[in-house]
C-alpha atoms as a PDB file:
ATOM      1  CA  UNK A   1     -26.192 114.358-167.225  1.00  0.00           C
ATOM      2  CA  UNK A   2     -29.674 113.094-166.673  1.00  0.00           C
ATOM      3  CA  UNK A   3     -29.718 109.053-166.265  1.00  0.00           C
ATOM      4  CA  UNK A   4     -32.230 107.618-168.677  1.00  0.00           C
ATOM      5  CA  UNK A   5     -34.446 104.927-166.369  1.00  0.00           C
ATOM      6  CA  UNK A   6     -36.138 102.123-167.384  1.00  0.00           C
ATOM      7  CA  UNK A   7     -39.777 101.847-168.542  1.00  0.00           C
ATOM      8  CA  UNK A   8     -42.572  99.569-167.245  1.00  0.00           C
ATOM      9  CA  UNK A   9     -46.216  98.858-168.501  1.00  0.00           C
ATOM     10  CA  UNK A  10     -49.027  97.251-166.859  1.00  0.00           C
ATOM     11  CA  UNK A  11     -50.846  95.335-169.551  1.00  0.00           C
ATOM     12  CA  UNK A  12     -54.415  96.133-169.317  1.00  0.00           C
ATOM     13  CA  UNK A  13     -56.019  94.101-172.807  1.00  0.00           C
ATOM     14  CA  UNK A  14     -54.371  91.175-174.166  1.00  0.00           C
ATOM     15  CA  UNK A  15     -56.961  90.573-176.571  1.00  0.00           C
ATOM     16  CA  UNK A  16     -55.596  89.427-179.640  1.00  0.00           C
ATOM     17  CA  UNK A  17     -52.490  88.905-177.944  1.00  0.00           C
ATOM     18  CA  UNK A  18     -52.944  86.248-175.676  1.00  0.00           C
ATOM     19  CA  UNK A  19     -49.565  84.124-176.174  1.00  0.00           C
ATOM     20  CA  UNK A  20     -47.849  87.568-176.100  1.00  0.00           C
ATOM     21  CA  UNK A  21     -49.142  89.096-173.021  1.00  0.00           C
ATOM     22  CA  UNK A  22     -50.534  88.663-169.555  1.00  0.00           C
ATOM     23  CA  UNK A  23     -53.028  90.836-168.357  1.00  0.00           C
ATOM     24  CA  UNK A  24     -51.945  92.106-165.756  1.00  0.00           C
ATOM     25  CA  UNK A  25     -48.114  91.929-165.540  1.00  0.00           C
ATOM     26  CA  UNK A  26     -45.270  94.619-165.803  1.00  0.00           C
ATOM     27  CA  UNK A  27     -43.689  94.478-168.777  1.00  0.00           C
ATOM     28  CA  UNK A  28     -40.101  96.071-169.769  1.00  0.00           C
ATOM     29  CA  UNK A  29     -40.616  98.942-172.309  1.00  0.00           C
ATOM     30  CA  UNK A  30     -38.035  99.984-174.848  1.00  0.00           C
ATOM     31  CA  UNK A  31     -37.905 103.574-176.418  1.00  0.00           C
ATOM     32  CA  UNK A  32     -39.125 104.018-179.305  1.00  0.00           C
ATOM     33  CA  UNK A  33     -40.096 107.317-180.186  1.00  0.00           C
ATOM     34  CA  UNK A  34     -40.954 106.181-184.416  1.00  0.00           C
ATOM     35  CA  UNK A  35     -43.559 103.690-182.808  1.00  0.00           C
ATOM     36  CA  UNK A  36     -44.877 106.116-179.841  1.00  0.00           C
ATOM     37  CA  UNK A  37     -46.230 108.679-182.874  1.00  0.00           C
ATOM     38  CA  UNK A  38     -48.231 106.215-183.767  1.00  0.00           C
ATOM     39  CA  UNK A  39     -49.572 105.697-180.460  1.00  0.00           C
ATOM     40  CA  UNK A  40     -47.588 101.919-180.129  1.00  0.00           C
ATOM     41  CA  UNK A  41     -44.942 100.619-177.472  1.00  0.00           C
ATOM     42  CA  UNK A  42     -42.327  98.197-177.641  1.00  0.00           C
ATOM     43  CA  UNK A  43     -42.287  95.814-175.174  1.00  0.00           C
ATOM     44  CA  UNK A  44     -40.783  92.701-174.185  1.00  0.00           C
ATOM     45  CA  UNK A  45     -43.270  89.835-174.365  1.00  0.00           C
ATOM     46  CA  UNK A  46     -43.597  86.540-173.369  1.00  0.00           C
ATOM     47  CA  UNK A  47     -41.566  85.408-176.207  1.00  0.00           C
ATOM     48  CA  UNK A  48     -38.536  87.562-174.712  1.00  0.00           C
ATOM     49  CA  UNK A  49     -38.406  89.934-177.977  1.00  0.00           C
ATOM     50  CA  UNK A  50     -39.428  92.920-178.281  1.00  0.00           C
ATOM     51  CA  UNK A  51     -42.554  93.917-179.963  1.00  0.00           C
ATOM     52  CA  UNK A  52     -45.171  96.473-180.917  1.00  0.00           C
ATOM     53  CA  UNK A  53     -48.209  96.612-179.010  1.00  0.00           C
ATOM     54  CA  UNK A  54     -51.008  99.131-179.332  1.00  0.00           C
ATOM     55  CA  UNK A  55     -50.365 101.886-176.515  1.00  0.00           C
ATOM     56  CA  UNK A  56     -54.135 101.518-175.055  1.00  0.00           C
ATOM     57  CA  UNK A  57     -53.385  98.069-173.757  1.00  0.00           C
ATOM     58  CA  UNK A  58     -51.341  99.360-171.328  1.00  0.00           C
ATOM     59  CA  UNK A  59     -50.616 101.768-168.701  1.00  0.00           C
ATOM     60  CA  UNK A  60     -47.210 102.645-167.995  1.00  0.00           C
ATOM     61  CA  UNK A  61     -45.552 102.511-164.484  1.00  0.00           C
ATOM     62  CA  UNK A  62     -43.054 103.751-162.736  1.00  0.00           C
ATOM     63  CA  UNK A  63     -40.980 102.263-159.497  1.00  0.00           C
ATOM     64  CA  UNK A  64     -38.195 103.762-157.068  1.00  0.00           C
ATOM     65  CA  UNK A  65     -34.855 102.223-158.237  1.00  0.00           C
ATOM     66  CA  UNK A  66     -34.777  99.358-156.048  1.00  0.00           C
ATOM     67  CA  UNK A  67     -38.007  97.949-157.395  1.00  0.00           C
ATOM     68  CA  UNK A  68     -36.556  98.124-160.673  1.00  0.00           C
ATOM     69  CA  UNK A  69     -33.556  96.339-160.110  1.00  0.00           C
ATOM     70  CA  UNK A  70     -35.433  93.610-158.991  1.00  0.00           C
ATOM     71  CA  UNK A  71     -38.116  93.419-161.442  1.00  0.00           C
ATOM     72  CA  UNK A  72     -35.358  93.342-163.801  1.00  0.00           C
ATOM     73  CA  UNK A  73     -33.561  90.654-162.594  1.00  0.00           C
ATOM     74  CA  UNK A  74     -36.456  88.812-161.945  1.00  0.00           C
ATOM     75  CA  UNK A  75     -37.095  88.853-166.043  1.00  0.00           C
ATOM     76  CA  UNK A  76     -33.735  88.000-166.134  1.00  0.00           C
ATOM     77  CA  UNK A  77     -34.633  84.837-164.602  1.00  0.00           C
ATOM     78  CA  UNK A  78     -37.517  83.695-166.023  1.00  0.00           C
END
């Protein structure tokens, strides 16, 4: 069985969305394939929620596992 990893994006533009997002920090991304047809991700803002955000303000990343494990629990956190 394949394991299903976790999702990052870079945020890129926060115009518009300045008490959402931080250009410039990894975000957590959460599948959604409805939203990625039209070209949106949901991520986890600022706020803590999840949330639709145009795809072009980001780029998404990937990290080996240990990374993510920390970034996570580093959200976790905060």
């Amino acid at each position: 069985m394949k394991r299903v990893t976790k999702q990052f994006a870079l945020c890129l533009d926060n115009a518009g969305n300045e008490a959402s997002l931080i250009q410039g920090k990894v975000y957590r991304v959460v599948p959604d394939a409805r939203a990625a047809k039209d070209d949106l991700l949901r991520v986890i803002d600022e706020s803590g929620e999840d949330y639709l955000f145009g795809r072009n303000q980001f780029a998404l990343v990937d990290f080996p596992a240990d990374v993510r494990r920390k970034i996570l629990a580093m959200q976790r956190a905060s």
